[in-house]
ModelCIF file with pLDDT and N, C-alpha, C, O atoms, coordinates in Angstrom:
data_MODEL
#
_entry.id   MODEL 
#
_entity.id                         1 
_entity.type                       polymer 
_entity.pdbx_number_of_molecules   1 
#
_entity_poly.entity_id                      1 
_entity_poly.type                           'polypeptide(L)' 
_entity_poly.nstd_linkage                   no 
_entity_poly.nstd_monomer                   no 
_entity_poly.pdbx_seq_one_letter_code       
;(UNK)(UNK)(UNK)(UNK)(UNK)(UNK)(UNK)(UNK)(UNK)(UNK)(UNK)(UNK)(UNK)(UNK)(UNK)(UNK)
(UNK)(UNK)(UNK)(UNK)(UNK)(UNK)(UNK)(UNK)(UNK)(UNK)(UNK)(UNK)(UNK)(UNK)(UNK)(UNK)
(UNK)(UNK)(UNK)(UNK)(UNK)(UNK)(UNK)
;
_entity_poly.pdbx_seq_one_letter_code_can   XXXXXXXXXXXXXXXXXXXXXXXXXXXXXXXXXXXXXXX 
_entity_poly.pdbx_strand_id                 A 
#
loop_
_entity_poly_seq.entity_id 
_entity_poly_seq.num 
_entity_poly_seq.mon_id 
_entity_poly_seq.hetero 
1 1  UNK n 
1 2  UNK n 
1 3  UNK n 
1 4  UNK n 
1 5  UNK n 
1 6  UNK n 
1 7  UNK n 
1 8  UNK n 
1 9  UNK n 
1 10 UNK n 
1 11 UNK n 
1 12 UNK n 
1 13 UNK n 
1 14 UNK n 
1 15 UNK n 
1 16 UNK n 
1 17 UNK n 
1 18 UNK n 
1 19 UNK n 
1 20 UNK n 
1 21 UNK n 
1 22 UNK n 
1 23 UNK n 
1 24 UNK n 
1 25 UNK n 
1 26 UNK n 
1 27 UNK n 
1 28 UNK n 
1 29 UNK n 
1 30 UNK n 
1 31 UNK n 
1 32 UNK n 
1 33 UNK n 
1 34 UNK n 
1 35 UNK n 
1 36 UNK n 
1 37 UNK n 
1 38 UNK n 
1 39 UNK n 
#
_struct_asym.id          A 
_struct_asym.entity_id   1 
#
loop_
_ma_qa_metric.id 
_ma_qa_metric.mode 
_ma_qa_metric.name 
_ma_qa_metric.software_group_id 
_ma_qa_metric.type 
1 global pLDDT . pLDDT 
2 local  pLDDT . pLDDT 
#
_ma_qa_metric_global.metric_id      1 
_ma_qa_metric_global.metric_value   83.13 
_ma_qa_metric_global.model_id       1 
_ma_qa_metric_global.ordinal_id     1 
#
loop_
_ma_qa_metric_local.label_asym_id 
_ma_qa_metric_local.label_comp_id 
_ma_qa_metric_local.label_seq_id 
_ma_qa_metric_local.metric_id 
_ma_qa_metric_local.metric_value 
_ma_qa_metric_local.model_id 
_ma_qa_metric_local.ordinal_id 
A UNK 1  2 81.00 1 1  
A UNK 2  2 86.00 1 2  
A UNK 3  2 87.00 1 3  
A UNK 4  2 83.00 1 4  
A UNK 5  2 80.00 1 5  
A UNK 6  2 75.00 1 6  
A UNK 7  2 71.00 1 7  
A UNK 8  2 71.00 1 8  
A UNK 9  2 69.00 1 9  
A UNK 10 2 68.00 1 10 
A UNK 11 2 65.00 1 11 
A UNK 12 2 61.00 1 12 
A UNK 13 2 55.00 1 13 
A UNK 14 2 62.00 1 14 
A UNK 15 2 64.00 1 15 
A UNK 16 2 68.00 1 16 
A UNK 17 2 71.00 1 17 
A UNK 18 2 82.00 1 18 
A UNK 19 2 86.00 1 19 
A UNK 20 2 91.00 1 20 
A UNK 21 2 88.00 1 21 
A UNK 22 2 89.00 1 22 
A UNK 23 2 88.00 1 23 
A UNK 24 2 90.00 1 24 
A UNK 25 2 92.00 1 25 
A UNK 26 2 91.00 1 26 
A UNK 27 2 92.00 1 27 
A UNK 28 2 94.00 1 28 
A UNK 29 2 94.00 1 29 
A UNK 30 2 94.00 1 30 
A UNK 31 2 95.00 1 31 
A UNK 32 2 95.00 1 32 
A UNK 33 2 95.00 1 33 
A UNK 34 2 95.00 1 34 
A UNK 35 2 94.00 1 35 
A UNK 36 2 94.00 1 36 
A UNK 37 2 95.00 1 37 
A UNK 38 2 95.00 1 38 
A UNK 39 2 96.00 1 39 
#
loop_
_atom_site.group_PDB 
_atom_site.id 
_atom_site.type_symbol 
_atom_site.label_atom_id 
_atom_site.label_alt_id 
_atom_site.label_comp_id 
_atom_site.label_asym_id 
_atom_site.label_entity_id 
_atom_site.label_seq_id 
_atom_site.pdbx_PDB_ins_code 
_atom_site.Cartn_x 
_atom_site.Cartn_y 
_atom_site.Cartn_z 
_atom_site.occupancy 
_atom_site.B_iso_or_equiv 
_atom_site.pdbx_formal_charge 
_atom_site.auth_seq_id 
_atom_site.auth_comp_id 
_atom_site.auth_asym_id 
_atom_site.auth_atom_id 
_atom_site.pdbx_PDB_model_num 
ATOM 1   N N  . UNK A 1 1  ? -7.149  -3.942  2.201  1.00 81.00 ? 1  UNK A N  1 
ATOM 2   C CA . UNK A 1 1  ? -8.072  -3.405  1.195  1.00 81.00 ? 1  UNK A CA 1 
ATOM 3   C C  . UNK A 1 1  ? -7.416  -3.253  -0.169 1.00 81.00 ? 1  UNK A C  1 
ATOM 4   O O  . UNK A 1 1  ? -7.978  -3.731  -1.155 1.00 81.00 ? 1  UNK A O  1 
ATOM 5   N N  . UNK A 1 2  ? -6.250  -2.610  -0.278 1.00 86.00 ? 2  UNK A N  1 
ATOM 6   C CA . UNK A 1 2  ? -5.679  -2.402  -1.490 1.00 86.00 ? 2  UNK A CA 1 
ATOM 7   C C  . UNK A 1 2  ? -4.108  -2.553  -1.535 1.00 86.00 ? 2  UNK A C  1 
ATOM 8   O O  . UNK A 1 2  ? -3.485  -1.980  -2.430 1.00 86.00 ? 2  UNK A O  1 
ATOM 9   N N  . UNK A 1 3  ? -3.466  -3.302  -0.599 1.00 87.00 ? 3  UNK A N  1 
ATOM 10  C CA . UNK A 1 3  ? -1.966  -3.218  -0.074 1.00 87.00 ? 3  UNK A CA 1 
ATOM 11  C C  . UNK A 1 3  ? -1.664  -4.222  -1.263 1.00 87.00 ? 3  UNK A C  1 
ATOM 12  O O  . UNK A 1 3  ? -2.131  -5.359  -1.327 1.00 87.00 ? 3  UNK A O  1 
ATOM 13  N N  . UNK A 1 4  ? -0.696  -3.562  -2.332 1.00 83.00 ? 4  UNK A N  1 
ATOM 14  C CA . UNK A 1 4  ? -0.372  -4.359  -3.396 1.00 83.00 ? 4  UNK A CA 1 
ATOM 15  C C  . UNK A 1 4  ? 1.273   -4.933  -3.090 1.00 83.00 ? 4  UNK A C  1 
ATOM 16  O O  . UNK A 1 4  ? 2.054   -4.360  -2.329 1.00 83.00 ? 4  UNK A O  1 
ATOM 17  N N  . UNK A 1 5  ? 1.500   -5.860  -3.665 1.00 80.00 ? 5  UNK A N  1 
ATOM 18  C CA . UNK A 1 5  ? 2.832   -6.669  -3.463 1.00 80.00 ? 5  UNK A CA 1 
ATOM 19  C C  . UNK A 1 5  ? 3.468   -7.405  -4.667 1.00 80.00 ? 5  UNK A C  1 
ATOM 20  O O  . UNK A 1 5  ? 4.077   -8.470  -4.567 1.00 80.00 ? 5  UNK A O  1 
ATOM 21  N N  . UNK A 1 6  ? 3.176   -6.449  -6.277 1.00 75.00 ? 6  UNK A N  1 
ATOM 22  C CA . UNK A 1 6  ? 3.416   -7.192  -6.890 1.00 75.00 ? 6  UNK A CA 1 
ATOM 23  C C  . UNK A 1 6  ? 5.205   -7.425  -6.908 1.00 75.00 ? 6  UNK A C  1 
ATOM 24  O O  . UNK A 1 6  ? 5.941   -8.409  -6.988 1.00 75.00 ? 6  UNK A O  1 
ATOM 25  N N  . UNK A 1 7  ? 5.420   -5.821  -6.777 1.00 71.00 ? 7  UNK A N  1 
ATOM 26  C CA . UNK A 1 7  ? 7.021   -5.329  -7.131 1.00 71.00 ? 7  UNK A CA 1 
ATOM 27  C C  . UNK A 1 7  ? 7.851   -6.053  -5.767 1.00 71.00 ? 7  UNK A C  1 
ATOM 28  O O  . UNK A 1 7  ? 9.055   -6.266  -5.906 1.00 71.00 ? 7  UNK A O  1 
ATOM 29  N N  . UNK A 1 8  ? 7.377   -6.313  -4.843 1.00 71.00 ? 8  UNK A N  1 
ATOM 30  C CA . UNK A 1 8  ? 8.369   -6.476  -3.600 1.00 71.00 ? 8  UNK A CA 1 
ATOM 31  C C  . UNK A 1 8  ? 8.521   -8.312  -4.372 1.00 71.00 ? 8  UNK A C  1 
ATOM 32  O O  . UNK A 1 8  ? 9.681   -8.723  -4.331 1.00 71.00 ? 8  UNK A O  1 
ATOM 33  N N  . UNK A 1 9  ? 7.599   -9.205  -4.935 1.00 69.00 ? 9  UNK A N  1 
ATOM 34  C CA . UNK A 1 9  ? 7.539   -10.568 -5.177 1.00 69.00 ? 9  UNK A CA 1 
ATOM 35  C C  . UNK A 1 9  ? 8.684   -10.565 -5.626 1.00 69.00 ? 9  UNK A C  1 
ATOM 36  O O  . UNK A 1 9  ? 9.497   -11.381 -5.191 1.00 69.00 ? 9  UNK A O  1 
ATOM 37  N N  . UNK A 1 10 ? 9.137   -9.362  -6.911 1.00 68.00 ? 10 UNK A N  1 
ATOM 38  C CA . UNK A 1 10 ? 10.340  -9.831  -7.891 1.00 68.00 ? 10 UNK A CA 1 
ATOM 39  C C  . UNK A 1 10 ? 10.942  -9.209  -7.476 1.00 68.00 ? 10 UNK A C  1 
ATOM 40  O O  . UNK A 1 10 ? 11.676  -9.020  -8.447 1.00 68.00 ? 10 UNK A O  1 
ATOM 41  N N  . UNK A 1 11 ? 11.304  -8.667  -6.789 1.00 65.00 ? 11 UNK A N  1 
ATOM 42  C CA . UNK A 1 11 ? 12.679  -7.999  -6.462 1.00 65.00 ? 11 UNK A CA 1 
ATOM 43  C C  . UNK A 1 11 ? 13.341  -8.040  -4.748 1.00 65.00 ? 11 UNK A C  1 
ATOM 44  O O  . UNK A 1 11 ? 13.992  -7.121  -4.251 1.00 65.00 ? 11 UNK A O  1 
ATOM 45  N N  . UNK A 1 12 ? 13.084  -8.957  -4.258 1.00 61.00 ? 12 UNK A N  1 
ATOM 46  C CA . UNK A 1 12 ? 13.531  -9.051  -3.025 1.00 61.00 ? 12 UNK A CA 1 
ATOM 47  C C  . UNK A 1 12 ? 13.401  -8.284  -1.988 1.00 61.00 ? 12 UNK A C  1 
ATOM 48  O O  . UNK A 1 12 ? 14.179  -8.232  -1.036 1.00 61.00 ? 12 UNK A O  1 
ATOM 49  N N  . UNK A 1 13 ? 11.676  -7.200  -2.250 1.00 55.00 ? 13 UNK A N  1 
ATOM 50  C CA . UNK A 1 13 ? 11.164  -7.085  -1.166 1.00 55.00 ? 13 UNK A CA 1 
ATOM 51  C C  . UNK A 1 13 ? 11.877  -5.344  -1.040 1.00 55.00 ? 13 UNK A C  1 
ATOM 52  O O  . UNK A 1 13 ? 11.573  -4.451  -0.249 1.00 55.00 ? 13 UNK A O  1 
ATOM 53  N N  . UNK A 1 14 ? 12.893  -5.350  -2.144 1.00 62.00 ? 14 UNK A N  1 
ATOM 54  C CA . UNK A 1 14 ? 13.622  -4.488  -2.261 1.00 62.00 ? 14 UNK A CA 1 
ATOM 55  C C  . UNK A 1 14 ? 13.364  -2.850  -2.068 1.00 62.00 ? 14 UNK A C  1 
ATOM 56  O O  . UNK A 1 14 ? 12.356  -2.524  -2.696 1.00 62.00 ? 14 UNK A O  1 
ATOM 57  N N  . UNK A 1 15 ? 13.987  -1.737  -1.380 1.00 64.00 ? 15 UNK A N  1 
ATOM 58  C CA . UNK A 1 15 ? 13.428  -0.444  -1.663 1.00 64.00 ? 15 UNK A CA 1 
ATOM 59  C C  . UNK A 1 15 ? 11.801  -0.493  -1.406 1.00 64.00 ? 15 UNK A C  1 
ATOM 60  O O  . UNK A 1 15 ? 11.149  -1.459  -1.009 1.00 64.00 ? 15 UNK A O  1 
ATOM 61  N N  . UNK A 1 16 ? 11.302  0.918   -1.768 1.00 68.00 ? 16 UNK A N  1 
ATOM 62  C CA . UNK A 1 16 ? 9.481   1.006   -2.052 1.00 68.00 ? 16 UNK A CA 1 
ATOM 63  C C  . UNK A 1 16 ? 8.801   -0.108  -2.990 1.00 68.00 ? 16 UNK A C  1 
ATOM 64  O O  . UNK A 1 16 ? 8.127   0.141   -3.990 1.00 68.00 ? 16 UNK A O  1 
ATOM 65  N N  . UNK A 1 17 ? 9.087   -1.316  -2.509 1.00 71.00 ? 17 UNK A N  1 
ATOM 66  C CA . UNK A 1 17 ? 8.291   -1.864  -3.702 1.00 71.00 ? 17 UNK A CA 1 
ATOM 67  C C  . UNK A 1 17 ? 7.190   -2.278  -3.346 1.00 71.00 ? 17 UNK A C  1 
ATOM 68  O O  . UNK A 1 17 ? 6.683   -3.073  -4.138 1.00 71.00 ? 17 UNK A O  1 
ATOM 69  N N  . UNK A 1 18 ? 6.444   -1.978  -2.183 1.00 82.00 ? 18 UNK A N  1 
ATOM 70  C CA . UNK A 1 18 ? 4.869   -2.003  -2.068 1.00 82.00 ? 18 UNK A CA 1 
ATOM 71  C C  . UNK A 1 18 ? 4.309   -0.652  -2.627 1.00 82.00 ? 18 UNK A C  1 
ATOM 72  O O  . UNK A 1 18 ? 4.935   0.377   -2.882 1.00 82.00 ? 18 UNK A O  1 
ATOM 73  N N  . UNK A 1 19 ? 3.255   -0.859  -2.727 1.00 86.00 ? 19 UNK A N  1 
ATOM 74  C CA . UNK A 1 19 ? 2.302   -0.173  -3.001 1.00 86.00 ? 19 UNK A CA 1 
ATOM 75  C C  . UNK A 1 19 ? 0.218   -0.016  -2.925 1.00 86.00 ? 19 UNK A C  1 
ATOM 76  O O  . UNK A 1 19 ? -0.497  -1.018  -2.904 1.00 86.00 ? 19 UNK A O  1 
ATOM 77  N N  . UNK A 1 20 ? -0.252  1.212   -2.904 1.00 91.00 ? 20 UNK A N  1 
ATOM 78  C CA . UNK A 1 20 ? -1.606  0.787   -2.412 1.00 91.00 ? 20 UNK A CA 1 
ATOM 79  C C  . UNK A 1 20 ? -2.276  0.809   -4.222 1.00 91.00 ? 20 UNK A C  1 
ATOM 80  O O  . UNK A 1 20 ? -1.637  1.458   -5.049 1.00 91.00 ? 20 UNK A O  1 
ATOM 81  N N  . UNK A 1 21 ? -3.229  0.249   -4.544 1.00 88.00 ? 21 UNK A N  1 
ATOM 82  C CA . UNK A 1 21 ? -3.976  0.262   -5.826 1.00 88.00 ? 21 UNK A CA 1 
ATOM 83  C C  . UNK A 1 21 ? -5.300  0.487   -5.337 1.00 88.00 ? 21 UNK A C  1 
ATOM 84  O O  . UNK A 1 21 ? -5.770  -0.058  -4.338 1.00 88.00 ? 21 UNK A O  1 
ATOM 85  N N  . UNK A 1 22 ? -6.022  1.497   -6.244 1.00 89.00 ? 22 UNK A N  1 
ATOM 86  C CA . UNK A 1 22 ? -7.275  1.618   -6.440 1.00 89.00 ? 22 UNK A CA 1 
ATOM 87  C C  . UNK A 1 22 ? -7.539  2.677   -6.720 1.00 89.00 ? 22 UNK A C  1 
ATOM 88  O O  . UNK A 1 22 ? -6.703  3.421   -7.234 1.00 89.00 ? 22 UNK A O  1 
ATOM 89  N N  . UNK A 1 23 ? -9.148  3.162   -6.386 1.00 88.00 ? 23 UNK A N  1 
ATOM 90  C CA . UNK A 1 23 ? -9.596  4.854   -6.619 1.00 88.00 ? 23 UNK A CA 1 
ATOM 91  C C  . UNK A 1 23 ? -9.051  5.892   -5.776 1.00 88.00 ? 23 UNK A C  1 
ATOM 92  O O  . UNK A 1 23 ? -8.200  5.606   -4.934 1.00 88.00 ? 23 UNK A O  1 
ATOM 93  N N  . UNK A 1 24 ? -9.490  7.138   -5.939 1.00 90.00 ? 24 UNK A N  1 
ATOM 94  C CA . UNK A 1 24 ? -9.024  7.810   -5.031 1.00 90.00 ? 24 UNK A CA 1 
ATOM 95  C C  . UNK A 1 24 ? -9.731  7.673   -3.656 1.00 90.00 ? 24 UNK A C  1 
ATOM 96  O O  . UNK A 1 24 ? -9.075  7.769   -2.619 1.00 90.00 ? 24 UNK A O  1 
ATOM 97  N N  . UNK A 1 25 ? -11.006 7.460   -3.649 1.00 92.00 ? 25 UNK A N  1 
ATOM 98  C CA . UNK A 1 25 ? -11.463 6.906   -2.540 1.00 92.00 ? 25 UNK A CA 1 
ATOM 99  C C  . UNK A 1 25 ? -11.316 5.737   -1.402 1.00 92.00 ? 25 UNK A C  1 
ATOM 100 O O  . UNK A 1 25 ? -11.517 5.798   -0.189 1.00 92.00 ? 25 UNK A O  1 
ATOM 101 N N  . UNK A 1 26 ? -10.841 4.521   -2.333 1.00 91.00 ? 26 UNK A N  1 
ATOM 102 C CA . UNK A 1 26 ? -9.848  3.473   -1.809 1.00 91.00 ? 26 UNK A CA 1 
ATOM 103 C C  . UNK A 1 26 ? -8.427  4.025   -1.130 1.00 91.00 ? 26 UNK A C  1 
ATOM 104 O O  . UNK A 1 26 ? -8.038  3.809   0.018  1.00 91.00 ? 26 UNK A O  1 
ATOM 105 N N  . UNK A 1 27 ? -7.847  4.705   -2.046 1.00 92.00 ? 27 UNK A N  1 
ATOM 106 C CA . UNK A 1 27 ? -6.446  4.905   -1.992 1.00 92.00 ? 27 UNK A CA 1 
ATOM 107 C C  . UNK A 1 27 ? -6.754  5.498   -0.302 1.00 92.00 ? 27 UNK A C  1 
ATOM 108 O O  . UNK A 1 27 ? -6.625  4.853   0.738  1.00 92.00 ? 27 UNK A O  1 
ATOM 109 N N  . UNK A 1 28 ? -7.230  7.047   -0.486 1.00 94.00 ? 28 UNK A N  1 
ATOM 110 C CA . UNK A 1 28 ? -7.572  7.593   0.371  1.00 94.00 ? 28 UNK A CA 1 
ATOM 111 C C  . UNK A 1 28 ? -8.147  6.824   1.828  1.00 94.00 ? 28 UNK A C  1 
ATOM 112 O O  . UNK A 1 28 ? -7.410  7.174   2.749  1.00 94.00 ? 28 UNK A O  1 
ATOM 113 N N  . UNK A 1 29 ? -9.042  6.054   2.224  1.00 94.00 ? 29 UNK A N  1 
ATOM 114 C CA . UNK A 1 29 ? -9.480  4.876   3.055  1.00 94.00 ? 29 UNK A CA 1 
ATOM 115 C C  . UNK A 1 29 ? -8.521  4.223   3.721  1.00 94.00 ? 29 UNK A C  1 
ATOM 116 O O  . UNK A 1 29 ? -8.538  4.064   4.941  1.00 94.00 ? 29 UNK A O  1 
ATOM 117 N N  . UNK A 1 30 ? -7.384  3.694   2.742  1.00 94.00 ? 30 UNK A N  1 
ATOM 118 C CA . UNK A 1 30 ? -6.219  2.965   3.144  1.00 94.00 ? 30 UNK A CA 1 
ATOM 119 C C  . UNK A 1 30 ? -5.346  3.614   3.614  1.00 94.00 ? 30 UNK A C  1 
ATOM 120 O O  . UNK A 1 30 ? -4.724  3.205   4.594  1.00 94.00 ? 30 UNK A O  1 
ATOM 121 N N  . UNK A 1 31 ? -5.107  4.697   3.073  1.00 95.00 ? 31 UNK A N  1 
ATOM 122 C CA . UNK A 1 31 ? -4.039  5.836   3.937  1.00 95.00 ? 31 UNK A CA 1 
ATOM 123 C C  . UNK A 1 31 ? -4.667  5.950   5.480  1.00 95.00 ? 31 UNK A C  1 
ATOM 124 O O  . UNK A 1 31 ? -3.832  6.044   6.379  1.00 95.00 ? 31 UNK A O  1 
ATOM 125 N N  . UNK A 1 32 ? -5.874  5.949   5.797  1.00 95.00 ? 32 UNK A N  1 
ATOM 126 C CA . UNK A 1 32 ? -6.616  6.282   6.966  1.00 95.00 ? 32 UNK A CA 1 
ATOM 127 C C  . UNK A 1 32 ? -6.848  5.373   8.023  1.00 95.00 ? 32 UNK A C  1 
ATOM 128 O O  . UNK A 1 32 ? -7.105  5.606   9.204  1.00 95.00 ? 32 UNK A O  1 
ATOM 129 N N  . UNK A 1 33 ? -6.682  3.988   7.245  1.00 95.00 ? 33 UNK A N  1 
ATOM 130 C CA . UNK A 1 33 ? -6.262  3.085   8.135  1.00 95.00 ? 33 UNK A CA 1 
ATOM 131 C C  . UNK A 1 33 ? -4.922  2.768   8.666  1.00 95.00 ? 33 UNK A C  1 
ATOM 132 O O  . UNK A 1 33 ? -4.609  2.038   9.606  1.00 95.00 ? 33 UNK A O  1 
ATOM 133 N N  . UNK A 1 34 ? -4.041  3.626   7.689  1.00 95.00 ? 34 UNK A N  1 
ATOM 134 C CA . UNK A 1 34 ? -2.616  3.107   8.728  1.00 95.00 ? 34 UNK A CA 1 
ATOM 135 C C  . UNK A 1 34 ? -2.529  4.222   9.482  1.00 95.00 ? 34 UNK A C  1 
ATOM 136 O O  . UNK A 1 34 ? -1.740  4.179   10.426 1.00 95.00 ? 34 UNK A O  1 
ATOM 137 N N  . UNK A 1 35 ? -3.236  5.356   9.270  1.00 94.00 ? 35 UNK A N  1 
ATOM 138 C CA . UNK A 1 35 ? -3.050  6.819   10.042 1.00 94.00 ? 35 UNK A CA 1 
ATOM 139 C C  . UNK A 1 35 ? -3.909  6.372   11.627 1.00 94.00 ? 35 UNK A C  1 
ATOM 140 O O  . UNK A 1 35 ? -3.399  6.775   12.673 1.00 94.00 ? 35 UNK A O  1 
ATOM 141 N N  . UNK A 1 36 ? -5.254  5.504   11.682 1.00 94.00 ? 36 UNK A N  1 
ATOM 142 C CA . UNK A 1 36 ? -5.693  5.134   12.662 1.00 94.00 ? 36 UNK A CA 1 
ATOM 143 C C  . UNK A 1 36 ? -4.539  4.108   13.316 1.00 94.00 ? 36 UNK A C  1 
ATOM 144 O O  . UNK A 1 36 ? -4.570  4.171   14.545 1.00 94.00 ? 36 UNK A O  1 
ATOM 145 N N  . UNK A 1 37 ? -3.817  3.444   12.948 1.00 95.00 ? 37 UNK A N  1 
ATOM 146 C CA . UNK A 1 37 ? -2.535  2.632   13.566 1.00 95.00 ? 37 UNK A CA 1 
ATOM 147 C C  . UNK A 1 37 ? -1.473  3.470   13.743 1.00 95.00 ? 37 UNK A C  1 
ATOM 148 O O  . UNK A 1 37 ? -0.390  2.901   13.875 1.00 95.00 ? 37 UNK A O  1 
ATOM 149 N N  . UNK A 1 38 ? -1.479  4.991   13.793 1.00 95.00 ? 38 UNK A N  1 
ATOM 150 C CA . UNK A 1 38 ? -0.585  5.735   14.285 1.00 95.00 ? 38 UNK A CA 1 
ATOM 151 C C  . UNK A 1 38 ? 0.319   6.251   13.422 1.00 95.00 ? 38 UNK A C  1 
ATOM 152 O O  . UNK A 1 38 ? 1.189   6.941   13.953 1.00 95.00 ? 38 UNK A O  1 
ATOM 153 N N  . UNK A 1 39 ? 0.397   6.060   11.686 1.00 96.00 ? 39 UNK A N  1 
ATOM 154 C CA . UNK A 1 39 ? 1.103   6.871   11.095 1.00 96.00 ? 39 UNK A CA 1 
ATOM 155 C C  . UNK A 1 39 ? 0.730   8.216   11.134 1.00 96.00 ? 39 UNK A C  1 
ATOM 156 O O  . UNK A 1 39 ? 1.411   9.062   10.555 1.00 96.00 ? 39 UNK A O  1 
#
């Protein structure tokens, strides 16, 4: 839905360099789907 990958492209994937983008409602949604996969 919102799993961004710009920072991991340039930097070798390196450290936190994903990230989620969007509203708080998105943001929120996406947190809930990795929480339903057991985070």
């Amino acid at each position: 839905k919102c799993l961004w990958t710009g920072v991991a492209q340039l930097t070798e994937a390196a450290g936190n360099s994903t990230g989620l983008v969007g509203t708080p409602e998105q943001v929120a949604d996406a947190l809930l789907d990795y929480h339903a996969r057991g985070v």
